[in-house]
Protein backbone atom coordinates (compact mmCIF):
# COMPACT_ATOMS: atom_id res chain seq x y z
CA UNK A 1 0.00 0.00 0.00
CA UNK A 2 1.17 3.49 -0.75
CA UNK A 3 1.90 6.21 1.88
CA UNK A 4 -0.20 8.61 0.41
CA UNK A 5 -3.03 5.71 0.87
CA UNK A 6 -2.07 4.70 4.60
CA UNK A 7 -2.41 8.66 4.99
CA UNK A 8 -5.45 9.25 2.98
CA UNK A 9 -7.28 6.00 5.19
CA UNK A 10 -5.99 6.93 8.42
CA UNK A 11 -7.18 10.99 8.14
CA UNK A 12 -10.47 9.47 6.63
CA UNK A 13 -11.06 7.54 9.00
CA UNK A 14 -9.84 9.92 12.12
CA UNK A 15 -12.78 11.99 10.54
CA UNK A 16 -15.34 9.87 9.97
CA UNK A 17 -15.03 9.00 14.30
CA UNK A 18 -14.80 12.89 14.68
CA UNK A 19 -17.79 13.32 12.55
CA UNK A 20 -19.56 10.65 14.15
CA UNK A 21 -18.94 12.05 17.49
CA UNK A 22 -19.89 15.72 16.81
CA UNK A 23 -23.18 14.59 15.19
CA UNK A 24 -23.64 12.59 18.74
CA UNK A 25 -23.11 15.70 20.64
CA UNK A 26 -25.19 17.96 18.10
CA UNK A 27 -28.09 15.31 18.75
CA UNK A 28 -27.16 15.36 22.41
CA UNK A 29 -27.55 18.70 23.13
CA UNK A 30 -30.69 19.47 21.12
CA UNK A 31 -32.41 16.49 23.35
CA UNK A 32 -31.55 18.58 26.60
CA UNK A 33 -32.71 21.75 24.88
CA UNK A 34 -36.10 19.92 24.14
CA UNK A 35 -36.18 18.81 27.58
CA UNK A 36 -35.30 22.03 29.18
CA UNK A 37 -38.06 23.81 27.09
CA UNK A 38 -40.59 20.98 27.78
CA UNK A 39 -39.39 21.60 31.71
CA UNK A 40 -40.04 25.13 31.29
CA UNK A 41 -43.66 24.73 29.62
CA UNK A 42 -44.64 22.44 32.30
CA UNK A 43 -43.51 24.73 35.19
CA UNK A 44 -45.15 27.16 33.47
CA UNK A 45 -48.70 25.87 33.29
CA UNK A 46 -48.68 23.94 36.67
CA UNK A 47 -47.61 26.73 38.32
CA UNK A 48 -50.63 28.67 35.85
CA UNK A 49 -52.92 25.70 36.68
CA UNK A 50 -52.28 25.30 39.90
CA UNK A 51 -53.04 28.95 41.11
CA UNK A 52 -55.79 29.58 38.85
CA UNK A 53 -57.61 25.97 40.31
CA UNK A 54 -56.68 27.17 44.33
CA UNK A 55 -58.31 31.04 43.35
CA UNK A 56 -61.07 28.99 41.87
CA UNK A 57 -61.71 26.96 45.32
CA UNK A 58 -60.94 30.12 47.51
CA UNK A 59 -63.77 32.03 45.20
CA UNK A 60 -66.62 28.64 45.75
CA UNK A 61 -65.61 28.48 49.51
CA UNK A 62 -65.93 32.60 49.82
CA UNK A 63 -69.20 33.35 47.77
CA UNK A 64 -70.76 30.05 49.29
CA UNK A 65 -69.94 31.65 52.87
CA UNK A 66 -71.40 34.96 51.48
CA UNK A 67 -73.92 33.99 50.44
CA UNK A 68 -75.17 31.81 53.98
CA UNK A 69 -75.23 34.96 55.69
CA UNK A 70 -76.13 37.71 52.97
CA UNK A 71 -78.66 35.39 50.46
CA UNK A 72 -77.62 37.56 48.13
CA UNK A 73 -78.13 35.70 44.35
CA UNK A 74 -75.10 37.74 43.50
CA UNK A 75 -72.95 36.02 44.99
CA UNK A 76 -74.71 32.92 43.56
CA UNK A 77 -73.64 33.98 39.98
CA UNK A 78 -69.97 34.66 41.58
CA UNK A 79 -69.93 31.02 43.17
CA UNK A 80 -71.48 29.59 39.68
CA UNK A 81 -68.79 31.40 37.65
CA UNK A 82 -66.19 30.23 39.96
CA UNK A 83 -67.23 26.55 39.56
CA UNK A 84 -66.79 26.53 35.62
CA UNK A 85 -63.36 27.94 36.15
CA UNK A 86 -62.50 24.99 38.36
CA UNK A 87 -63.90 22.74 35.78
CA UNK A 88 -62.40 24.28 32.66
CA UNK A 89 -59.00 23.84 34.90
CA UNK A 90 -59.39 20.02 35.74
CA UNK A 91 -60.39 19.43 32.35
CA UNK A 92 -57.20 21.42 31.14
CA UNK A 93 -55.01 19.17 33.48
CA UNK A 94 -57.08 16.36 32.11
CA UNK A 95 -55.82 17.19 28.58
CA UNK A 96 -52.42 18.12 29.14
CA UNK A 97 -51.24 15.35 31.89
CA UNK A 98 -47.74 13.85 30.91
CA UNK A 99 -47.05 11.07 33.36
CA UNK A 100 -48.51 7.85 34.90
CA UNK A 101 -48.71 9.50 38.12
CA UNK A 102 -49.81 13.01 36.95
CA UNK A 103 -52.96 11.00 35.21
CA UNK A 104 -53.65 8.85 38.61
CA UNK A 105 -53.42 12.38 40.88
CA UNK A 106 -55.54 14.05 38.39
CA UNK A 107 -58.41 11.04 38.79
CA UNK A 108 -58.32 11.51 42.20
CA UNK A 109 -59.17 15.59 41.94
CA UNK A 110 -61.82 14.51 39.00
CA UNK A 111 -63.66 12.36 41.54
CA UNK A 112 -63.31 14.85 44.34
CA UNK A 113 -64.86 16.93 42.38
CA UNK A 114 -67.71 14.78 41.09
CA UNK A 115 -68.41 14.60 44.67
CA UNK A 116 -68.70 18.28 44.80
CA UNK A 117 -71.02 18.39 42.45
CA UNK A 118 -74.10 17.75 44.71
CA UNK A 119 -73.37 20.04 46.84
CA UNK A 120 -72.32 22.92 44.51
CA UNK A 121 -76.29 21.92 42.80
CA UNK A 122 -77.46 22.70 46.17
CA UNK A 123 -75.79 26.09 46.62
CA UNK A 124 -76.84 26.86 43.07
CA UNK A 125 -80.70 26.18 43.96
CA UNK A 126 -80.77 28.00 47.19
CA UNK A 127 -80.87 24.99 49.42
CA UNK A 128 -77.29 25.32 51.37
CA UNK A 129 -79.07 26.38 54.57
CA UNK A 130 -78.37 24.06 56.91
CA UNK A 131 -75.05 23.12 58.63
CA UNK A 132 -74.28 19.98 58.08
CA UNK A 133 -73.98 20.74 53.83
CA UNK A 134 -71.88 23.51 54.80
CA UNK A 135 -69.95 21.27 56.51
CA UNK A 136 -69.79 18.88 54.09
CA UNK A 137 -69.03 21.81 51.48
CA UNK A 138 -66.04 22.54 53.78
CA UNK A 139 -65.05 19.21 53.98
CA UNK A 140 -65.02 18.71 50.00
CA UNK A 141 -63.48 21.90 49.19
CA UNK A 142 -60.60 20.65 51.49
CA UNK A 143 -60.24 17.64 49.94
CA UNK A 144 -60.25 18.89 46.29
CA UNK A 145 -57.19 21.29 48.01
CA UNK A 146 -55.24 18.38 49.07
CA UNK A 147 -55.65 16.35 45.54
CA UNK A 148 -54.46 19.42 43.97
CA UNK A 149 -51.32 19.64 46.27
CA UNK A 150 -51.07 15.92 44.96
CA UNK A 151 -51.13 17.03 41.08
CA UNK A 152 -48.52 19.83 41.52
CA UNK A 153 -46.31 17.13 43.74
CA UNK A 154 -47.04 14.79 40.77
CA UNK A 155 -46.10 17.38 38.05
CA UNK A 156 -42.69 18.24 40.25
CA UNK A 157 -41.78 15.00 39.87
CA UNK A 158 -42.41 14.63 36.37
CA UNK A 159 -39.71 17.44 36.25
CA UNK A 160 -37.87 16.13 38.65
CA UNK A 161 -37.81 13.37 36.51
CA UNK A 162 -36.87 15.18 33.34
CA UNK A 163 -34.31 16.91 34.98
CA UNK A 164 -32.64 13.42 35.88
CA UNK A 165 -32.71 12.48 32.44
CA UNK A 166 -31.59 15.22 30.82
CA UNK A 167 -28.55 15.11 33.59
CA UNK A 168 -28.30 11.24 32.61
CA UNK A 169 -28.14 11.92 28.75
CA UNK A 170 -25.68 14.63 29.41
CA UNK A 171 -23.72 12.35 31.48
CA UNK A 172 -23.97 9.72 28.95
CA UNK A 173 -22.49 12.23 26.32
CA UNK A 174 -19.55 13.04 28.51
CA UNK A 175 -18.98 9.22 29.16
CA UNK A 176 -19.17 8.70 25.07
CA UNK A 177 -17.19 12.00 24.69
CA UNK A 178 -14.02 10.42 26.93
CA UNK A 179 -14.51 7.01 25.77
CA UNK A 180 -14.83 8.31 21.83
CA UNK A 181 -11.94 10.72 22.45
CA UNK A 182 -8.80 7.73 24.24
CA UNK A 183 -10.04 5.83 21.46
CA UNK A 184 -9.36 8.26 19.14
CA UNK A 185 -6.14 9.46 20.47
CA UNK A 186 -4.94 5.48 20.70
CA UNK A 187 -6.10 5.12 16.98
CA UNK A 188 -4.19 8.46 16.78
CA UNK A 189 -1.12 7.03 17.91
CA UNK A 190 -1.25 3.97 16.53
CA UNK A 191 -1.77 5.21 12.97
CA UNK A 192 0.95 7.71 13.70
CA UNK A 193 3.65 5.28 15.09
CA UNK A 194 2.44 2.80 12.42
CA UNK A 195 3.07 5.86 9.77
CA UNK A 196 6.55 7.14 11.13
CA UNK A 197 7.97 3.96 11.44
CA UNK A 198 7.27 2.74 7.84
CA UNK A 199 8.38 5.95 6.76
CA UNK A 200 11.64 6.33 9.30
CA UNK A 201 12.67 3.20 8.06
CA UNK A 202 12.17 3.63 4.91
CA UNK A 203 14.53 6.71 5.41
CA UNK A 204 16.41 5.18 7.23
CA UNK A 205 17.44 2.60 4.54
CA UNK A 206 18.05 5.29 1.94
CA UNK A 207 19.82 7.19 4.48
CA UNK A 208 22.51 3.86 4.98
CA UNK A 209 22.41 3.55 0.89
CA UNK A 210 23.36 7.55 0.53
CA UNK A 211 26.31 6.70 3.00
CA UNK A 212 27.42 3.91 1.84
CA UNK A 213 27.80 5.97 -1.71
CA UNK A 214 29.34 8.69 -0.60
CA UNK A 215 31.68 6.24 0.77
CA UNK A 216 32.16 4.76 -2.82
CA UNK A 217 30.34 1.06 -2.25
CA UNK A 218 28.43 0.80 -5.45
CA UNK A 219 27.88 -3.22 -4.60
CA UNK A 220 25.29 -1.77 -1.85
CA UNK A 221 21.77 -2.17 -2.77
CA UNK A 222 18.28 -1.03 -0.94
CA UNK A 223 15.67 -3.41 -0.42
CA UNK A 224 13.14 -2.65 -2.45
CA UNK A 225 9.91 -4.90 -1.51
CA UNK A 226 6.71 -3.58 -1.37
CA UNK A 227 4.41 -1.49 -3.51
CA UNK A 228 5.42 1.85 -1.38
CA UNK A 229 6.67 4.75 -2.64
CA UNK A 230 9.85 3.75 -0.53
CA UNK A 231 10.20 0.42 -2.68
CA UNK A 232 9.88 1.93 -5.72
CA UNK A 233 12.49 5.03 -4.97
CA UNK A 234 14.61 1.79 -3.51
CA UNK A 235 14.50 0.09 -7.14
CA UNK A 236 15.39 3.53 -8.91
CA UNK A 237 18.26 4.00 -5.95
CA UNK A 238 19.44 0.60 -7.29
CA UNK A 239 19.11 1.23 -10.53
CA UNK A 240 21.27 4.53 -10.11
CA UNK A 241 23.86 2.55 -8.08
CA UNK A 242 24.35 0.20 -10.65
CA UNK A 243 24.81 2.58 -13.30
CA UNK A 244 26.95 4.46 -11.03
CA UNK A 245 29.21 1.58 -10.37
CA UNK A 246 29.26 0.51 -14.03
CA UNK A 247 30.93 4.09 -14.50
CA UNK A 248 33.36 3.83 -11.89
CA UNK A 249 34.63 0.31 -12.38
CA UNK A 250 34.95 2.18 -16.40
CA UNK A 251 36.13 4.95 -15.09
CA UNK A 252 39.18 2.72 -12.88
CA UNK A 253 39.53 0.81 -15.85
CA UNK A 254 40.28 3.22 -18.20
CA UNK A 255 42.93 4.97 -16.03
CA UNK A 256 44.46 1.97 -14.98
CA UNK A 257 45.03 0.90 -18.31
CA UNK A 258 46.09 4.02 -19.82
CA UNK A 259 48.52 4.44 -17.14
CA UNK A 260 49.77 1.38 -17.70
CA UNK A 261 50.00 1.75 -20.83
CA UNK A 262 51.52 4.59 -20.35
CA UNK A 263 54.49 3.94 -18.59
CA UNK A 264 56.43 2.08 -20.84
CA UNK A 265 56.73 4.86 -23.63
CA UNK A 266 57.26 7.01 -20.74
CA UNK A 267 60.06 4.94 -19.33
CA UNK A 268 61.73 4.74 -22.87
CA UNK A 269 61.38 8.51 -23.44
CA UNK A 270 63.26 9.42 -19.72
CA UNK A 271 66.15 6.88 -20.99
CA UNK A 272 66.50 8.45 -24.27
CA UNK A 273 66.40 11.76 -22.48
CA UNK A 274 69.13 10.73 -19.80
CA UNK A 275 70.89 8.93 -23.00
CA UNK A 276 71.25 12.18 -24.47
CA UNK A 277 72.12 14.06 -21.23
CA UNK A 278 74.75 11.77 -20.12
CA UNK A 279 76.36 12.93 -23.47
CA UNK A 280 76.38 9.45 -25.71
CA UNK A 281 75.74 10.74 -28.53
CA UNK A 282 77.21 13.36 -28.83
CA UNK A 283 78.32 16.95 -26.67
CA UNK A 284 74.86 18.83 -25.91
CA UNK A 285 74.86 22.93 -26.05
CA UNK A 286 73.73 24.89 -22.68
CA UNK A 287 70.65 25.76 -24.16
CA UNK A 288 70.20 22.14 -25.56
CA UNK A 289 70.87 20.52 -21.92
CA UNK A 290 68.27 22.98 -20.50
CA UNK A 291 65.88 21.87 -22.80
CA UNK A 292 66.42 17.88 -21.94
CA UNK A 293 66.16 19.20 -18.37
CA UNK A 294 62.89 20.68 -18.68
CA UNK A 295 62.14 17.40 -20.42
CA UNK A 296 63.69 14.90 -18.03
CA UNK A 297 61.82 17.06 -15.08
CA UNK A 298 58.09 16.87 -17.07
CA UNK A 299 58.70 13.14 -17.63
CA UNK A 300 59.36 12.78 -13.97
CA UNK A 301 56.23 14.53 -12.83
CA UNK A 302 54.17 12.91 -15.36
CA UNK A 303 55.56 9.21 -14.22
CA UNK A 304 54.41 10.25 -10.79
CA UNK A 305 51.12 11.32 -12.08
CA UNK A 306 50.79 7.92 -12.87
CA UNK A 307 52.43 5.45 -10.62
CA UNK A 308 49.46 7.70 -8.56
CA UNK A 309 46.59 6.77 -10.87
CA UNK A 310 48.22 2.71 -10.69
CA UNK A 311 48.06 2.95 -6.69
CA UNK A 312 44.60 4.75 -6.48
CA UNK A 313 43.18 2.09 -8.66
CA UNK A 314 44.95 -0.82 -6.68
CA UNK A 315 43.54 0.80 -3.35
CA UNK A 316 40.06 0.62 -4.82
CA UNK A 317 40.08 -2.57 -6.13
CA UNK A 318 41.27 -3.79 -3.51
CA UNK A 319 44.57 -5.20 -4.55
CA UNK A 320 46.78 -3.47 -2.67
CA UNK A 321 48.05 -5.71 0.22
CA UNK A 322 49.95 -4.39 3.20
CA UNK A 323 52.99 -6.09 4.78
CA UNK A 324 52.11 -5.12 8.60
CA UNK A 325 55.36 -5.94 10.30
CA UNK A 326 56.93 -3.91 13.18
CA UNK A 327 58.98 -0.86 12.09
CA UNK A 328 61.27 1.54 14.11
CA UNK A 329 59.31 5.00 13.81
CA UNK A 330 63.20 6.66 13.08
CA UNK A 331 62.83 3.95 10.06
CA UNK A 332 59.71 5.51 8.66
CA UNK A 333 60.76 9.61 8.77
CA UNK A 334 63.88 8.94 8.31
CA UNK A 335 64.03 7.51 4.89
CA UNK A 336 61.46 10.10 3.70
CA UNK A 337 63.43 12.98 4.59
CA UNK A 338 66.16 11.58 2.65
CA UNK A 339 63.96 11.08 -0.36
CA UNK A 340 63.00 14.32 -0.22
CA UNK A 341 66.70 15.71 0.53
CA UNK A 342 67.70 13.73 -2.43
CA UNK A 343 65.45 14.94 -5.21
CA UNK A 344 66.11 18.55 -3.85
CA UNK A 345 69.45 18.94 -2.33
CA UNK A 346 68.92 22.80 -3.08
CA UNK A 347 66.68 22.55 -0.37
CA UNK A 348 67.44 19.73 1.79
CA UNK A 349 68.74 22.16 4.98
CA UNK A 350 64.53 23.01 5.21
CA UNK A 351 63.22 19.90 6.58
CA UNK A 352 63.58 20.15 10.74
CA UNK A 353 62.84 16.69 12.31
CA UNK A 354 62.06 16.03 15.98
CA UNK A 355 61.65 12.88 16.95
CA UNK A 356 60.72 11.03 20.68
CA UNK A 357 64.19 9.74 22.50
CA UNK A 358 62.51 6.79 23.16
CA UNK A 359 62.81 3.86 20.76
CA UNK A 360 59.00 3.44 19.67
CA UNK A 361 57.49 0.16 17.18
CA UNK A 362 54.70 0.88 15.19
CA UNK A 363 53.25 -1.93 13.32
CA UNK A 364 52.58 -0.56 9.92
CA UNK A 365 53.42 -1.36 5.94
CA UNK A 366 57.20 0.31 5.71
CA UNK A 367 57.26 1.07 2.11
CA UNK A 368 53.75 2.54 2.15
CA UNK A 369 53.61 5.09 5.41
CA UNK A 370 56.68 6.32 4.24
CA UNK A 371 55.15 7.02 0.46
CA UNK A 372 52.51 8.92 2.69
CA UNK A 373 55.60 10.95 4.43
CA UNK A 374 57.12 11.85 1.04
CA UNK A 375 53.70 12.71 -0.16
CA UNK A 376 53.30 14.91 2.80
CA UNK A 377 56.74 16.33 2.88
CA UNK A 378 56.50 16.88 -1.13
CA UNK A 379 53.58 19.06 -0.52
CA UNK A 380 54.94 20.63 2.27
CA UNK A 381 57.84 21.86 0.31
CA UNK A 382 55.86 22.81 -2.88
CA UNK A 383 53.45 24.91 -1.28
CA UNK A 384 56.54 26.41 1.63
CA UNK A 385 57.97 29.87 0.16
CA UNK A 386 61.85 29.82 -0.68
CA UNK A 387 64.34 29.13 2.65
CA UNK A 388 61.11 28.18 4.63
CA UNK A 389 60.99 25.67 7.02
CA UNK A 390 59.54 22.34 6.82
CA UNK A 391 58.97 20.57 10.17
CA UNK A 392 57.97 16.98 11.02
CA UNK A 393 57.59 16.30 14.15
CA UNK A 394 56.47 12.35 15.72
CA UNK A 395 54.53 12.39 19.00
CA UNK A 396 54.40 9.36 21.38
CA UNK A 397 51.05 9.56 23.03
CA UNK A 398 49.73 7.50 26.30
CA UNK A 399 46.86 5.68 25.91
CA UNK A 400 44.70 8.09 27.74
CA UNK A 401 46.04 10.95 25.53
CA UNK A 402 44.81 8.89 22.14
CA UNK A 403 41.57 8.33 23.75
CA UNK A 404 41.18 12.22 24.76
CA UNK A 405 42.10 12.71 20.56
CA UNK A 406 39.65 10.08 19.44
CA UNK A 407 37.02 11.62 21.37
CA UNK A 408 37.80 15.22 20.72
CA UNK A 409 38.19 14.86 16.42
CA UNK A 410 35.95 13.86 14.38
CA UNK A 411 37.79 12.52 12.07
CA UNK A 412 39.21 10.01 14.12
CA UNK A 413 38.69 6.61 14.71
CA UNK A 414 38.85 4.54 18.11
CA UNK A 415 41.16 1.47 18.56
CA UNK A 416 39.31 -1.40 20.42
CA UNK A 417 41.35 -0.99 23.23
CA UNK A 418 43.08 2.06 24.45
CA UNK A 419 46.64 1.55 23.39
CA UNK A 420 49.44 4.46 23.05
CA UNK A 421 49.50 5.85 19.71
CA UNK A 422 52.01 7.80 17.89
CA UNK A 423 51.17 11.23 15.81
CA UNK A 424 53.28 12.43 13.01
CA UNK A 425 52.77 16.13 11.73
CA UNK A 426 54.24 17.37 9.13
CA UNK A 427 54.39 21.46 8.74
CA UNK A 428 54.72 24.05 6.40
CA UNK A 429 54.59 27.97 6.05
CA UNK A 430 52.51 28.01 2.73
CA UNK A 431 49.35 29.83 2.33
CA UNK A 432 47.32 27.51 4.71
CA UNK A 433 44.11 25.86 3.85
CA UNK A 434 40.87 27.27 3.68
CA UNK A 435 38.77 26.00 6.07
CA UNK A 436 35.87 25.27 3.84
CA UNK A 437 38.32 23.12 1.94
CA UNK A 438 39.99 20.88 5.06
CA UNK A 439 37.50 18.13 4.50
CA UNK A 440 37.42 17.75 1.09
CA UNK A 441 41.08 18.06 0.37
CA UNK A 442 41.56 14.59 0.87
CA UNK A 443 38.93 13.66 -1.75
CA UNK A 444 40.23 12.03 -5.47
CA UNK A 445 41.08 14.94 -7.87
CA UNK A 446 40.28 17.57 -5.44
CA UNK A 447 42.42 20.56 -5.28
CA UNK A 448 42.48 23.42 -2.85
CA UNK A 449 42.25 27.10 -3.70
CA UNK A 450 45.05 29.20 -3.06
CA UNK A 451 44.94 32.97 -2.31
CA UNK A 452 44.26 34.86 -4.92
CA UNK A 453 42.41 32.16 -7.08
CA UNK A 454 45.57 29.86 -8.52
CA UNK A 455 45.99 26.17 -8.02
CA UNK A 456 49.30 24.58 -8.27
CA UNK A 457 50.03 21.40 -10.64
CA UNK A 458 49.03 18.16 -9.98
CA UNK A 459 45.97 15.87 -10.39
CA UNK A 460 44.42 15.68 -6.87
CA UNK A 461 45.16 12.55 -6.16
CA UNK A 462 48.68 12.41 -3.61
CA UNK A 463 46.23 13.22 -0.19
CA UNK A 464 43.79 10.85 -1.49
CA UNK A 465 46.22 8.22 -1.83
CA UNK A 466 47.31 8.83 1.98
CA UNK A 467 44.36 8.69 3.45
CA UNK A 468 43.71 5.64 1.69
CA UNK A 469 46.69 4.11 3.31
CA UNK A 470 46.26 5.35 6.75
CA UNK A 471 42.58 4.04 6.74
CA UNK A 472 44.07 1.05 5.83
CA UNK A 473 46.04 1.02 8.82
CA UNK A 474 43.28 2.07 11.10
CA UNK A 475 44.79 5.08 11.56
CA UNK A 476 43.40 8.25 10.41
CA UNK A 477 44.65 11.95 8.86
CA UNK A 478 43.59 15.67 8.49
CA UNK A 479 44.80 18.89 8.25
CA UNK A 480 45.00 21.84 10.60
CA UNK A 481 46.21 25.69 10.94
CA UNK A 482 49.95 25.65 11.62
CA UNK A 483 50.42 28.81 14.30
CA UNK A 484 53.34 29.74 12.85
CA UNK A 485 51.48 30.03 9.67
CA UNK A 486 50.81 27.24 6.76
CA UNK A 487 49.26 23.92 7.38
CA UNK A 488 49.89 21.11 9.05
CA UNK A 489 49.02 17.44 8.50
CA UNK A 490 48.45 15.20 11.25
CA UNK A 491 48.43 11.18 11.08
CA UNK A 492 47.56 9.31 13.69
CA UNK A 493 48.87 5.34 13.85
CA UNK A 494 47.63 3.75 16.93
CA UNK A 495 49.22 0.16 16.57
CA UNK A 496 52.23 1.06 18.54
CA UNK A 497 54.28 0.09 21.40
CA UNK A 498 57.17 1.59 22.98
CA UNK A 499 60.03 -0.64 24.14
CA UNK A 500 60.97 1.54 27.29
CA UNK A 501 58.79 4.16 28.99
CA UNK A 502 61.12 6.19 30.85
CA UNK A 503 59.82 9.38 29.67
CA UNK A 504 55.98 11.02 29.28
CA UNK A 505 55.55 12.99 26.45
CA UNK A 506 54.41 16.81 27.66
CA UNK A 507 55.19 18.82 24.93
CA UNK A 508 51.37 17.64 22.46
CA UNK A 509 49.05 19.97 23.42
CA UNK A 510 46.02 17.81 22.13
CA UNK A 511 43.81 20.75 21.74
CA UNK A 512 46.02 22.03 19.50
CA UNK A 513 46.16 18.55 17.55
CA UNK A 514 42.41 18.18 17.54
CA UNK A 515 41.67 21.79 15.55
């Protein structure tokens, strides 16, 4: 099922039980208002009914009495007029009765009555004269009192009992209301987790496949079942991979074999060229040796170019093998500063080297952490103005020290167990480099910026190749501000162990290191 479905059927259906429940209440409260207006129109006429039935009784009982003592007829025609007011009354409560008991009260004042009626023919023909009918008159006119006491306590509790259901049904609606609303906010969070983890993980997996990418494994692949969205941007994420491997493994292909290729025309031509210098053929002119110079020099830097391109392309196909054996660390600077002292005697009085006094192993590849030296060292000296210094410098740190580092630089990885480590920076008094640019430096073909806009020669590839290396080690490698002014580049190499510990290194400031 789609997300935009799940979403679609889980908002459709968190408004169809919102719906639901506001028609409930809309019904809810229109009952009560029925029943508080019914309440109000039954108040209303017993309280109309009731006073208008006791006036009528006070009116018989007062122009009956009147008219014992007076015998005035007038107050016959006010007693008569009085008696069809009582009637119309009971037969208005007759009509408009709403309960069981209201109806059986009612009865009762209907036959009181009809036993008034005798007596009320009797006042009516002049024959109340004696005492005992007005006694009896008294006696029924109490009575008829006390049975309409009963229909007004009869019509209270018909509100009473309106009122209880009105307070039950609104009870009722808050029950439904709390019990409607939990479920609604369970369903709520059900259909959310349900949501955010289909869609976290999806994320989550294309998250893992962008990493592994950047990270140049074009073998990874997403899972794409389902009928999601997710599944079917996993199959196209595959289907880019692919392609995107299928381009790199060209892409290594091609440079490994043109550099191979390469390299043995190249070889020939810097023989020919030192044929011609060493003079076989023939004397050379100044101008003529300058010119096999230059050559001699381009053919050199274009046979590095490529023995870089060879060992990039080994790295990444994973056919580069390393020869981990215990090394001296004087055996790893040492022979790099002499490579570079070599190729440059001019400037061989630059490089400054300060090394631990203790003797210190590191279990490493020889042949390749020393390429990374020269590498470093080559740079170093390229990017250094003329007479400048170029200082590497080896560190022994305690294994609490290379824990404090691992912790405190990103870029840094953690040994399994805290063991010393040992931290080589190399140091120059270049232009520096830009901070936007210390990441990516050590990325294939990338090339810094230097003030003002130049780049210097080269393909991009010498830091690459380090890093390689040292992540091959388990060691790792950046770049920081030197404070004298330049760059420098740290490795760190924590396979190491130090054959006597008679001194504690205080001179790394691992702040410093950690920039």
């Amino acid at each position: 099922m789609k997300v935009t479905t799940k979403l679609s059927a889980a908002f459709g259906l968190l408004v169809v039980v919102l719906a639901a429940l506001l028609v409930y209440h809309v019904r809810t409260n229109r009952a009560v208002v029925v029943a508080n207006h019914e309440l109000a129109e039954i108040s209303s006429r017993l309280q109309l009914t009731s006073s208008r039935q006791i006036a009528a009784l006070n009116q018989l009982e007062e122009t009956a009495g009147k008219f014992w003592v007076t015998r005035d007829t007038g107050y016959l025609a006010l007693f008569d007029r009085a008696f069809r007011d009582f009637d119309r009354g009971l037969d208005e409560l007759t009509a408009n009765a709403q309960t069981e008991q209201e109806r059986e009260a009612i009865d009762a004042l209907a036959a009181a009555w009809s036993e008034f009626l005798p007596i009320a023919a009797q006042v009516n023909r002049d024959a109340l004269v004696t005492d005992p009918p007005a006694r009896m008159l008294e006696q029924l006119l109490a009575s008829l009192r006390f049975q309409i006491r009963r229909v007004v306590d009869a019509s209270q509790a018909a509100i009473r009992d309106r009122l209880e259901a009105s307070a039950s049904a609104s009870r009722q609606a808050e029950r439904v209301s709390w019990m409607v609303g939990a479920a609604t906010l369970l369903l709520t969070l059900l259909i959310a987790t349900l949501i955010v983890r289909s869609t976290s993980n999806g994320l989550q997996r294309l998250q893992r496949g962008t990493q592994q990418v950047s990270l140049g494994n074009f073998e990874y692949r997403l899972p794409d079942e389902g009928g999601d969205e997710f599944a079917q941007l996993a199959r196209d994420f595959n289907v880019m991979i692919r392609r995107l491997g299928e381009l790199d493994r060209m892409k290594r292909d091609f440079l490994s074999k043109v550099s191979h290729d390469l390299k043995t025309p190249l070889a020939s031509m810097h023989e020919t060229v030192q044929v011609m210098l060493d003079g076989v053929p023939g004397p050379l002119t100044a101008r003529q040796r300058r010119l096999l110079d230059l050559t001699q020099d381009s053919a050199a830097r274009l046979s590095s170019m490529i023995t870089k391109i060879l060992d990039l392309s080994a790295i990444e196909a994973g056919a580069l093998t390393l020869e981990v054996r215990p090394t001296p660390l004087q055996s790893l600077v040492q022979p790099a500063v002499d490579t570079i002292q070599l190729a440059d005697p001019a400037r061989a009085t630059q490089v400054q080297v300060r090394l631990p006094r203790q003797p210190v192993l590191v279990e490493c590849d020889r042949d390749r952490i020393v390429q990374v030296l020269v590498n470093l060292l080559e740079n170093a000296i390229k990017f250094s103005p003329e007479g400048a210094p170029v200082g590497v410098a080896a560190h022994l740190l305690t294994a609490e020290q290379a824990e404090s580092l691992c912790a405190a630089h990103p870029r840094v990885g953690t040994a399994a167990t805290p063991a010393p480590a040992v931290l080589i920076e190399v140091s120059d008094r270049g232009p520096g480099v830009p901070d936007a640019d210390k990441r990516r430096i050590f990325e294939h073909f990338f090339q810094s910026s230097q003030p003002g806009g130049h780049r210097r020669g080269g393909v991009g590839l010498g830091l690459a190749i380090c890093r390689e290396i040292v992540d091959l080690h388990g060691g790792s490698i950046w770049v920081r501000d030197n404070p004298e002014g330049g760059s420098t580049f740290v490795v760190l190499l924590q396979r190491v162990h130090v054959r006597t510990p008679d001194e504690t290194p205080s001179f790394l400031e691992l702040e410093a290191s950690a920039v």
